[in-house]
Structure formats: C-alpha cells, structure tokens
N, C-alpha and C. Protein backbone atom coordinates (compact mmCIF):
# COMPACT_ATOMS: atom_id res chain seq x y z
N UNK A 1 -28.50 -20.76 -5.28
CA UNK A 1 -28.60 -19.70 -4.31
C UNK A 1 -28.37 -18.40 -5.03
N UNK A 2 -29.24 -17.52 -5.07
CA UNK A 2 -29.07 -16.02 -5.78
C UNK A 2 -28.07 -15.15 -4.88
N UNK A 3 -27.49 -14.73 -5.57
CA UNK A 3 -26.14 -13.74 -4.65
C UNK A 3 -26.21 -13.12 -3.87
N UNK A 4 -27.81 -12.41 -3.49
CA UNK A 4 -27.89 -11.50 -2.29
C UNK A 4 -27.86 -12.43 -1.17
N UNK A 5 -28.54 -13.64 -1.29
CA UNK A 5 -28.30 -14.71 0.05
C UNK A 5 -26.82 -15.20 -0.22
N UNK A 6 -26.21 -15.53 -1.16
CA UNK A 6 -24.47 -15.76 -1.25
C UNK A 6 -23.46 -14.63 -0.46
N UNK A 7 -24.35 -13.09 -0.38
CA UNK A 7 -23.07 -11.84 0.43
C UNK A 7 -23.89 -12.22 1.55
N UNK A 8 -25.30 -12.69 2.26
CA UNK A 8 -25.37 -12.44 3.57
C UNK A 8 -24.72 -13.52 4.43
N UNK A 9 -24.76 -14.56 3.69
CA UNK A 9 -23.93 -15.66 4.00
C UNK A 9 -22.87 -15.05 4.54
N UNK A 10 -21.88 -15.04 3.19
CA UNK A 10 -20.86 -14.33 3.27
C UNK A 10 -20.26 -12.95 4.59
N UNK A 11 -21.91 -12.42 4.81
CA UNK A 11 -21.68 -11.32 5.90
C UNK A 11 -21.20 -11.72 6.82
N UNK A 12 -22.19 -13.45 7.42
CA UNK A 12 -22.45 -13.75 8.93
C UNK A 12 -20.81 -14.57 8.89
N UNK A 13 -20.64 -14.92 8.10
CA UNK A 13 -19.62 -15.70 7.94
C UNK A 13 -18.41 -14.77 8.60
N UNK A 14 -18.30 -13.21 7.84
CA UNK A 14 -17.40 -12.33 8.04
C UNK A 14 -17.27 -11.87 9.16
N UNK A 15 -18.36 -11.91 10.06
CA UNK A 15 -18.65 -11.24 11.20
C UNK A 15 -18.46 -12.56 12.58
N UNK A 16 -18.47 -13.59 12.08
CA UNK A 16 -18.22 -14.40 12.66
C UNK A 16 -16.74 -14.75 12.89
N UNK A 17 -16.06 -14.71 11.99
CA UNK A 17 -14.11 -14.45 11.97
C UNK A 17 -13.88 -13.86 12.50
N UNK A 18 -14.42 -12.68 12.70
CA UNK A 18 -13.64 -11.10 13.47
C UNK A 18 -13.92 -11.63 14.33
N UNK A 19 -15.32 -12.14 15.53
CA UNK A 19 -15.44 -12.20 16.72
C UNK A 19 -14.93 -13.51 16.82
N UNK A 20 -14.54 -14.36 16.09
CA UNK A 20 -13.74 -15.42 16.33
C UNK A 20 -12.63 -15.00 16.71
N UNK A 21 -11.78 -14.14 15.82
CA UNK A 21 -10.40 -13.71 15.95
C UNK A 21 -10.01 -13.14 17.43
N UNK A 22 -11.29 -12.04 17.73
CA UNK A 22 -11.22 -11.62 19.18
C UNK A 22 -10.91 -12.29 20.20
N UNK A 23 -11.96 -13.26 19.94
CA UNK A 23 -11.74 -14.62 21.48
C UNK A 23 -10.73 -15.78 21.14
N UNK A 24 -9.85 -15.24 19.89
CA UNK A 24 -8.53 -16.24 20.05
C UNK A 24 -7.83 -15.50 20.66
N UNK A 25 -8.01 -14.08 20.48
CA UNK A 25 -6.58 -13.35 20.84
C UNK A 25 -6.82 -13.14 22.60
N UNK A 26 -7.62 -13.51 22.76
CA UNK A 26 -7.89 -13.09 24.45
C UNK A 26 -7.93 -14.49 25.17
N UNK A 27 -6.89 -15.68 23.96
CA UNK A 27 -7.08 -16.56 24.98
C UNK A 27 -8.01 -17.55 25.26
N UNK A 28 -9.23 -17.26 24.54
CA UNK A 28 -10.39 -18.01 24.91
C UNK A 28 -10.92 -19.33 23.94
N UNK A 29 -9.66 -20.55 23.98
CA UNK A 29 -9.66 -21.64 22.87
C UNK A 29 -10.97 -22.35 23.28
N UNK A 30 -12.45 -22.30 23.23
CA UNK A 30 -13.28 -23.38 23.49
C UNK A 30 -13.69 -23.93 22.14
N UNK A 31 -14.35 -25.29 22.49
CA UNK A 31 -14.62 -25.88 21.40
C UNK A 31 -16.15 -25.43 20.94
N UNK A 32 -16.52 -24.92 20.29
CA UNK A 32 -17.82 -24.25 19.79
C UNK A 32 -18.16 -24.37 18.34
N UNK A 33 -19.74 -24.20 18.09
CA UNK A 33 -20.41 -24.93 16.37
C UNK A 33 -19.94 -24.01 15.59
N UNK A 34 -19.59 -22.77 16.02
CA UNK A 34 -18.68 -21.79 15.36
C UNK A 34 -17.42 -21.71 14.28
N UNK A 35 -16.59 -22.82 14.79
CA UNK A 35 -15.10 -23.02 14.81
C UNK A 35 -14.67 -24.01 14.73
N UNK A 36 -14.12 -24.43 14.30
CA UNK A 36 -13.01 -25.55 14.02
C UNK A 36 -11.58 -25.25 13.80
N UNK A 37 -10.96 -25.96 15.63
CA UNK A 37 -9.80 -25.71 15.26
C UNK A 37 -8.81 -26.23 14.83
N UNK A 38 -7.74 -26.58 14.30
CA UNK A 38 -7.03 -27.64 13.51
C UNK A 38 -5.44 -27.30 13.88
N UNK A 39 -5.31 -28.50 14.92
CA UNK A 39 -3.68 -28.65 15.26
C UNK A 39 -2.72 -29.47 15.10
N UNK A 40 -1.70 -29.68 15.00
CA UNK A 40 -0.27 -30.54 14.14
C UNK A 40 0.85 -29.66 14.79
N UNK A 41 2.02 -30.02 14.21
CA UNK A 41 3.87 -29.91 14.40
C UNK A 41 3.49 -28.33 14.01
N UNK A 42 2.66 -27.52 13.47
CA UNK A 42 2.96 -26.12 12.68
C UNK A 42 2.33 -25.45 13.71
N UNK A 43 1.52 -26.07 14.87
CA UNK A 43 0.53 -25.24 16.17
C UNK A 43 -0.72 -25.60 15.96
N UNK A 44 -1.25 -23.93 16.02
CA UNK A 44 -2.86 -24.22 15.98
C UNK A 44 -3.29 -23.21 15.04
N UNK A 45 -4.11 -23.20 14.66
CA UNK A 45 -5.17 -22.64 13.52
C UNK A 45 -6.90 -22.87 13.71
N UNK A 46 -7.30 -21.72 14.10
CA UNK A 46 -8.67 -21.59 14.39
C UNK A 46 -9.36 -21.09 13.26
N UNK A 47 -10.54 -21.66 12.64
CA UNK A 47 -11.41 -20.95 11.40
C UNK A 47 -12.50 -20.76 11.73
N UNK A 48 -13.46 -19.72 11.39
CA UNK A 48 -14.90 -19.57 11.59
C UNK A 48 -15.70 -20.26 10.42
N UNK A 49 -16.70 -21.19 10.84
CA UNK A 49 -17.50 -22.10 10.17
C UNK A 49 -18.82 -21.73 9.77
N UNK A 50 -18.97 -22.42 8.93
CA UNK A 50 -20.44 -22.62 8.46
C UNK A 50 -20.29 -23.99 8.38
N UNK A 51 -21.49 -24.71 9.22
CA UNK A 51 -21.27 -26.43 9.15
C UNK A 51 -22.39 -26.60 8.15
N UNK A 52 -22.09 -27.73 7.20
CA UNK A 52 -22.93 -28.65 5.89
C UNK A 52 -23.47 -29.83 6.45
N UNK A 53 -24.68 -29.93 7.36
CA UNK A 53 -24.34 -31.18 7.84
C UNK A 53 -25.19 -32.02 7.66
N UNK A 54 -26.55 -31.65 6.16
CA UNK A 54 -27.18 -31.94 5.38
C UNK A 54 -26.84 -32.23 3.76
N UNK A 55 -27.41 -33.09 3.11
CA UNK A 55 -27.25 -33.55 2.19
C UNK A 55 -27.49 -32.20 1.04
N UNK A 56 -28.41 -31.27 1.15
CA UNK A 56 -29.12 -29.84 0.69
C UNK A 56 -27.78 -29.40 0.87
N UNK A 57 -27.31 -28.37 1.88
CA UNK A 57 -26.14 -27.74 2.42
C UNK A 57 -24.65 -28.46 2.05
N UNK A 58 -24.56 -29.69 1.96
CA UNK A 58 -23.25 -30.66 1.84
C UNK A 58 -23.11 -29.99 0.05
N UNK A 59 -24.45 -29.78 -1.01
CA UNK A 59 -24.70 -29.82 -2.16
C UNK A 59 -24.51 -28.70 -2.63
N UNK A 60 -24.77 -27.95 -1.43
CA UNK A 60 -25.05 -26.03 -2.55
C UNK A 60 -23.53 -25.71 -1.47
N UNK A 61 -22.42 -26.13 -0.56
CA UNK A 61 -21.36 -25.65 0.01
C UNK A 61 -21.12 -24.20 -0.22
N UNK A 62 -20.24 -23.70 -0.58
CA UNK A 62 -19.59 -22.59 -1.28
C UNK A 62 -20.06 -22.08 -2.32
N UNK A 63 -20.67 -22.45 -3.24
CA UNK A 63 -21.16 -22.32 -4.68
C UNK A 63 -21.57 -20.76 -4.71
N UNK A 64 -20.95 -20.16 -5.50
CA UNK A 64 -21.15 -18.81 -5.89
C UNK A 64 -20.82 -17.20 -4.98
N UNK A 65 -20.36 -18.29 -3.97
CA UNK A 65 -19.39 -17.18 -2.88
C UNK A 65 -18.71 -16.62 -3.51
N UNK A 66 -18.08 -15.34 -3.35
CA UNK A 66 -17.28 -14.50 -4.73
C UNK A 66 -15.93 -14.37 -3.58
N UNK A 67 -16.13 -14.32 -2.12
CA UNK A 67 -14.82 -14.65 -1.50
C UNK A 67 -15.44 -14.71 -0.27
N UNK A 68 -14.13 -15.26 0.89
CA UNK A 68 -14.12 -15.51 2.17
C UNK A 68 -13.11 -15.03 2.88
N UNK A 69 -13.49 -14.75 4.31
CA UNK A 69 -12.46 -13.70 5.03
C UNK A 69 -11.28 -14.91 5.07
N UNK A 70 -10.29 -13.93 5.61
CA UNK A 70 -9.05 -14.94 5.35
C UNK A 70 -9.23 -16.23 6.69
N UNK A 71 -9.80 -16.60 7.84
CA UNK A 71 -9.83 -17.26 8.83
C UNK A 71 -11.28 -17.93 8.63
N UNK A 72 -12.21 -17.80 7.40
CA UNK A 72 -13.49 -18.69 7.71
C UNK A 72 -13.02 -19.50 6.66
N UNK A 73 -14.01 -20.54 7.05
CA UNK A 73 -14.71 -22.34 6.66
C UNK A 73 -15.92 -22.96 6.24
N UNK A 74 -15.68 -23.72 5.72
CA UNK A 74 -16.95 -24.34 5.68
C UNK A 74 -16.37 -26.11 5.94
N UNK A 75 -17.52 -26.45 6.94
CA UNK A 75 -17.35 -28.06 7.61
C UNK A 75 -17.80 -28.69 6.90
N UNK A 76 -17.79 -29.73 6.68
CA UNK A 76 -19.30 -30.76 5.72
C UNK A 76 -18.50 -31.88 6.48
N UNK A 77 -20.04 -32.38 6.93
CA UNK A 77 -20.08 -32.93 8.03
C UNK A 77 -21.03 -34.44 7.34
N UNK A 78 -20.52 -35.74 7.39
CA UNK A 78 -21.08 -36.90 7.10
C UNK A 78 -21.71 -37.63 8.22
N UNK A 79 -22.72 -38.70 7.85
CA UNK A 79 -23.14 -39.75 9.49
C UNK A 79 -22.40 -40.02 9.44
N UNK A 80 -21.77 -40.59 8.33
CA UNK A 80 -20.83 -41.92 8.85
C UNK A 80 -19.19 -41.75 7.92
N UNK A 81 -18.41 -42.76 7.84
CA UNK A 81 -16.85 -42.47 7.22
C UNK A 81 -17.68 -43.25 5.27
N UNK A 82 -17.43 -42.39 4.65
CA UNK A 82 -17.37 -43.10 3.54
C UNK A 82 -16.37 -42.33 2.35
N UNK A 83 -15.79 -42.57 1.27
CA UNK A 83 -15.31 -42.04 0.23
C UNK A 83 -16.23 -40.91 -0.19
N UNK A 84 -15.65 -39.77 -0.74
CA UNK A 84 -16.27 -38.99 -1.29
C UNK A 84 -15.67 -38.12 -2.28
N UNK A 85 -16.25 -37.52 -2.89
CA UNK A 85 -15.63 -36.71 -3.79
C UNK A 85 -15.98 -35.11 -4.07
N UNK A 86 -15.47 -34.35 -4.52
CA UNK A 86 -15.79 -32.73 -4.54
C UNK A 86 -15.65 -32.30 -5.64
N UNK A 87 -16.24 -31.33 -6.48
CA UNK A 87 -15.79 -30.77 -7.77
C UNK A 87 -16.18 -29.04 -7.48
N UNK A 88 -15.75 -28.17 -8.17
CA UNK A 88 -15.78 -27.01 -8.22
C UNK A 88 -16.80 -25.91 -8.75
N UNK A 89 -17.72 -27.18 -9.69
CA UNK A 89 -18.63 -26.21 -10.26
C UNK A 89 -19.41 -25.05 -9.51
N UNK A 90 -19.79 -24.06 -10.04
CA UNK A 90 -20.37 -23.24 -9.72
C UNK A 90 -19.55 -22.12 -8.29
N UNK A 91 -18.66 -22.73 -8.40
CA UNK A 91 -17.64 -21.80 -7.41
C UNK A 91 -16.82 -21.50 -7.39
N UNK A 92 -16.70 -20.16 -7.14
CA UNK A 92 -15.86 -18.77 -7.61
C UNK A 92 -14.61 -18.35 -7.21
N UNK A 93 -14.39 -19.45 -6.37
CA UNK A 93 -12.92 -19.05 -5.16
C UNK A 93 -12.05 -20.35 -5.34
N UNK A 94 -10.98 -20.29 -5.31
CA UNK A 94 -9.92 -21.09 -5.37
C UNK A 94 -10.19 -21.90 -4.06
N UNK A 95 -10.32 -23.24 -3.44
CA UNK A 95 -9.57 -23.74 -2.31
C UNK A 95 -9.25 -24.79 -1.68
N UNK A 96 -8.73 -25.06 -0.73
CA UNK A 96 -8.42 -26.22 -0.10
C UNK A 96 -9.08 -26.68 0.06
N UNK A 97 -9.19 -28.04 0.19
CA UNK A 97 -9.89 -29.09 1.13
C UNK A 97 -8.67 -30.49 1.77
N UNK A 98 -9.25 -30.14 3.10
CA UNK A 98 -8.82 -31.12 4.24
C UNK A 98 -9.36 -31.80 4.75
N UNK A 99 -9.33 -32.95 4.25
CA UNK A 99 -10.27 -34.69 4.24
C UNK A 99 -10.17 -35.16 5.72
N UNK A 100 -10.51 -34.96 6.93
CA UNK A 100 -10.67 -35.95 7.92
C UNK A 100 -11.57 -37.27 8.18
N UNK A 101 -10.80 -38.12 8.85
CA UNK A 101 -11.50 -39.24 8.72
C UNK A 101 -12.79 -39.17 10.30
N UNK A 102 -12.82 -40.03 10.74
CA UNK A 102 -14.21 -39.60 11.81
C UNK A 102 -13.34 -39.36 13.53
N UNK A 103 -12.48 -39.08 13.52
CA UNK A 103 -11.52 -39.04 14.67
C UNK A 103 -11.19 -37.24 14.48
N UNK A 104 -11.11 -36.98 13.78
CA UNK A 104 -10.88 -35.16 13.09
C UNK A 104 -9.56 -35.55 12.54
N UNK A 105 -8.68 -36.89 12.28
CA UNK A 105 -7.40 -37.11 11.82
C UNK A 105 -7.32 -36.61 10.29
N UNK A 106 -6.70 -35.69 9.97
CA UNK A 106 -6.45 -34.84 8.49
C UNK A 106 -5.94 -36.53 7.78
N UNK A 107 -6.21 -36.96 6.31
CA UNK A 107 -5.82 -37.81 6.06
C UNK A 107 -5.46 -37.56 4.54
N UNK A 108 -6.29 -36.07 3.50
CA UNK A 108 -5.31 -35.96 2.96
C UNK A 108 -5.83 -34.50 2.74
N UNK A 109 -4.47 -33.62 2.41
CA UNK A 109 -5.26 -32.21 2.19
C UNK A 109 -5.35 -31.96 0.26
N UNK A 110 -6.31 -31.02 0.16
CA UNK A 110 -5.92 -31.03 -1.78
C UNK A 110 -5.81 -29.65 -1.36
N UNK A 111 -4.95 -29.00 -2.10
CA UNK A 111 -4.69 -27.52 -2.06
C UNK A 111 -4.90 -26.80 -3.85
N UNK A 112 -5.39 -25.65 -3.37
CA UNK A 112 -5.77 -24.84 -4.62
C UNK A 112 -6.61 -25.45 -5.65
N UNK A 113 -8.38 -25.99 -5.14
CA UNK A 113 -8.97 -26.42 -6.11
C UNK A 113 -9.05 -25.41 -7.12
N UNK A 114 -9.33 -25.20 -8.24
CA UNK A 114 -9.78 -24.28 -9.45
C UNK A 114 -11.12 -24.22 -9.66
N UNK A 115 -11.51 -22.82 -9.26
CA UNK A 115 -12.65 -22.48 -9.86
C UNK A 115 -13.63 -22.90 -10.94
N UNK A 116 -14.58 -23.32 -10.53
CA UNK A 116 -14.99 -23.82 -11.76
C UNK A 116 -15.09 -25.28 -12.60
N UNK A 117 -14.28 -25.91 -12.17
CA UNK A 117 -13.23 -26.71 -12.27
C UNK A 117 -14.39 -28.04 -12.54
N UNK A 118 -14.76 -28.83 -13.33
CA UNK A 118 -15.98 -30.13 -12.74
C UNK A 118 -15.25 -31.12 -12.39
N UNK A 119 -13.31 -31.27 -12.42
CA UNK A 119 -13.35 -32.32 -12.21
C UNK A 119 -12.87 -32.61 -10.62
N UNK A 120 -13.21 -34.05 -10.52
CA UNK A 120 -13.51 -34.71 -9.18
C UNK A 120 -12.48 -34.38 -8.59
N UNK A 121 -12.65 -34.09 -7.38
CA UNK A 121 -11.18 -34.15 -6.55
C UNK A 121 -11.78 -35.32 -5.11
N UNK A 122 -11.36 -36.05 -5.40
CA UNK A 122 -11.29 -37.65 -4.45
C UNK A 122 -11.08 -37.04 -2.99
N UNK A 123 -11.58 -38.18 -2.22
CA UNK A 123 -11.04 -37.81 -0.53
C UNK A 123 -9.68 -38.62 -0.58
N UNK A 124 -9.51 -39.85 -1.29
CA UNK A 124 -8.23 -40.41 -1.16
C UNK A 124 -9.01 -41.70 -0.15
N UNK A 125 -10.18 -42.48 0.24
CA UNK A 125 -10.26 -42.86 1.40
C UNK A 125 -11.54 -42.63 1.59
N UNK A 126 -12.20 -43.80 3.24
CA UNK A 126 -13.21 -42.82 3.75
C UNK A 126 -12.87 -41.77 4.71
N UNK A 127 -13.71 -40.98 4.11
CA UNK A 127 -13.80 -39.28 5.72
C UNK A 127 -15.28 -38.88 6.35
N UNK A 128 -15.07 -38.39 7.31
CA UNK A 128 -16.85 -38.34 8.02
C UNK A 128 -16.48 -36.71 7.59
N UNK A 129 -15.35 -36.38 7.74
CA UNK A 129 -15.50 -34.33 7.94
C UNK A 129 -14.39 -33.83 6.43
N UNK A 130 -15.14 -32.93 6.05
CA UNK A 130 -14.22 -32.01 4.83
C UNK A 130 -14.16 -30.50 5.05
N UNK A 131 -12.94 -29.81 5.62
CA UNK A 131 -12.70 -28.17 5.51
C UNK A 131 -12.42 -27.65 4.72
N UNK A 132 -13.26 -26.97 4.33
CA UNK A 132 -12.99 -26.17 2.85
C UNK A 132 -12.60 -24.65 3.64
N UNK A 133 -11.43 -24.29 2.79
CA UNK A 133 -10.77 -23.00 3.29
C UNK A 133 -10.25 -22.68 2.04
N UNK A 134 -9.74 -21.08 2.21
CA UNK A 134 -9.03 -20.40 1.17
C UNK A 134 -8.14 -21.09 0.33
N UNK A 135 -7.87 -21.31 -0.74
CA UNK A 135 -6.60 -21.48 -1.74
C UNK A 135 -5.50 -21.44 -1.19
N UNK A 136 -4.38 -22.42 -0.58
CA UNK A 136 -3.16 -21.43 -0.70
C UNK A 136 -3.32 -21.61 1.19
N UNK A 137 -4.23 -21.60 1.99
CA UNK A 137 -3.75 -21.21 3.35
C UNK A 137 -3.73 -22.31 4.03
N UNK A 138 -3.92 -23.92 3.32
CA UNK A 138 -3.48 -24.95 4.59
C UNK A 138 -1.54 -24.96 4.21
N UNK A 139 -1.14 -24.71 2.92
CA UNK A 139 0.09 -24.58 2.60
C UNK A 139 1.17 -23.47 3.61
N UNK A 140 0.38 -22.50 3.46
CA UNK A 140 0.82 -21.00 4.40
C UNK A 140 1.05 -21.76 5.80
N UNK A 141 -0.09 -22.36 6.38
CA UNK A 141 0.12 -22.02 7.58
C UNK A 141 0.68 -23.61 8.10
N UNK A 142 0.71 -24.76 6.61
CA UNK A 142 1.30 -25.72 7.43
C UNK A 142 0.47 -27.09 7.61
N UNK A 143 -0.67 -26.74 7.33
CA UNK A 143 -1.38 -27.72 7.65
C UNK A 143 -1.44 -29.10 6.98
N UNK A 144 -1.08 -30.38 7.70
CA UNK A 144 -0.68 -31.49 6.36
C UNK A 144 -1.60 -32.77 7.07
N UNK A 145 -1.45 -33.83 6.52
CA UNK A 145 -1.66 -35.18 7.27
C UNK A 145 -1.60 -35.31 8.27
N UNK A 146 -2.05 -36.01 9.38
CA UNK A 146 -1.74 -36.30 11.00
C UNK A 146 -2.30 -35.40 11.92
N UNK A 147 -2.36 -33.97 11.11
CA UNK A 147 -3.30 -33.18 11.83
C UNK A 147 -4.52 -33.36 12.29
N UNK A 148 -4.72 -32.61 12.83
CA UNK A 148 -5.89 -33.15 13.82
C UNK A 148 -7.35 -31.84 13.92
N UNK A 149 -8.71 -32.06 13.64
CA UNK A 149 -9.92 -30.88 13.47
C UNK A 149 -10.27 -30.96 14.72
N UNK A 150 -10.61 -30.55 15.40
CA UNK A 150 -11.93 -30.09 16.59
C UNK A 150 -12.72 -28.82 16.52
N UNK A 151 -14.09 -30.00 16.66
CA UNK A 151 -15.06 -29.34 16.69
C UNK A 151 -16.40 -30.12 17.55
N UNK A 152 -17.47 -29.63 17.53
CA UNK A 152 -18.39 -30.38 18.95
C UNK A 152 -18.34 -31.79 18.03
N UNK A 153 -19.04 -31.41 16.26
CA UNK A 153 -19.34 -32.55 15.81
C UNK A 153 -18.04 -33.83 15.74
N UNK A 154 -17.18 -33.26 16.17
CA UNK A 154 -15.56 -34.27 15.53
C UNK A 154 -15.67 -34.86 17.15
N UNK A 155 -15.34 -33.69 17.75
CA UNK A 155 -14.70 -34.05 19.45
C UNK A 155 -14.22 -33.09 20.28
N UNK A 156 -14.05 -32.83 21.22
CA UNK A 156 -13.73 -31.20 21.58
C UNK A 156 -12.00 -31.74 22.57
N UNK A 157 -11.45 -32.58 22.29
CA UNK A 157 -10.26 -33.06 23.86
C UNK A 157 -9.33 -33.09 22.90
C-alpha cells in the first residue's frame, strides 16, 4: 500500500474515533461495524475499527501506518476458530494484539509488538477475532483474559 492510501486510511480511521468518542460520551453504547467494544473487571473500552475480514485485508492489516489515534483498531476477523500467528513486518507502530476466540472471549493479549519485528507472535490457541491497538493501551486501560469484544461480527448482547 503506498502511503498516500496508508494517511487516508489513517484519516477515515481518525475521523471515525472522534465521532466515535462523541457518541460514547452522549451515552450512545450501540453495537455497530464501526466499533468494537471490549469489557472485563477494568469496565468498558470502546475503539474505532477498520474490520480485516478478507484474506487481502487480514495480509496488508496495519502495514506502513506511521500512527493511530489513541481509541482506533483494527479487527481481523476469521470464518472459523483456528491458530494463528502475526509478525510485524512492514509496520511502523508498536502494538497490542488481543486474541479472541469465536465467543469475543479475550484468550490471550500480547502487548507492545516491535516494529518491524518478523518474528511470530502466536495466538496461544484457536481465535476467530484479533484487535490490534496501540502499544502500551490494553496494559493502561486493563484489558486482560476473560474479557470480552463486541461487535456485529462477534455478537452484540
């Protein structure tokens, strides 16, 4: 992906957080292709998405994003539960990933992938869903095992 489509990405992505952020703060928790929200013992945590829910998209994820607002995501979304694995190449941002299995049940989180990085980082397991978020913010805000994703594709109750 050449970088001018990597910042517009990046734009809709940005512009999508803020008006995400709006309709958290007013109250308005629905389950939408937008968002994924992710709750446990620490509350709730809402992110603005970009869903992967192609083998193309699952492949090029993040790759060459130079950053992300502090509240967006990216989903990658499987048919079915199988093992999988992630590596860093070609991408520029430090971050988490939070392995759910096909229920939205968090089953393991990896925090602060490294840039760049080729080597594998395992799901631990099979998972149907993977949230990729900032470096550093499932730690911040708490987010661990047992937790739980919603989204249309996971489940919305």
């Amino acid at each position: 992906m050449g970088n001018g489509l990597a910042r517009a990405r990046l734009g809709l992505i940005a512009g999508l957080a803020v008006a995400a952020g709006a309709a958290g703060a007013a109250g308005a928790e629905t389950c939408t292709e937008d968002a994924v929200t992710v709750t446990g013992d620490f509350g709730q945590a809402r992110f603005t998405v970009e869903v992967a829910d192609d083998f193309e998209e699952r492949a090029r994820g993040l790759m060459f994003v130079e950053s992300l607002p502090t509240m967006a995501a990216m989903l990658f979304v499987y048919e079915q539960e199988q093992p999988t694995s992630f590596w860093m190449e070609n991408t520029l941002i430090p971050l988490d990933m939070i392995f759910a299995d096909a229920e939205g049940v968090v089953v393991r989180v990896h925090e602060n992938a490294v840039p760049l990085d080729r080597t594998g980082i395992p799901s631990g397991g099979p998972v149907r869903f993977v949230l990729e978020i900032n470096g550093g913010m499932a730690g911040r805000l708490g987010i661990d095992e047992g937790d739980r994703l919603v989204h249309p594709a996971i489940g919305c109750e």
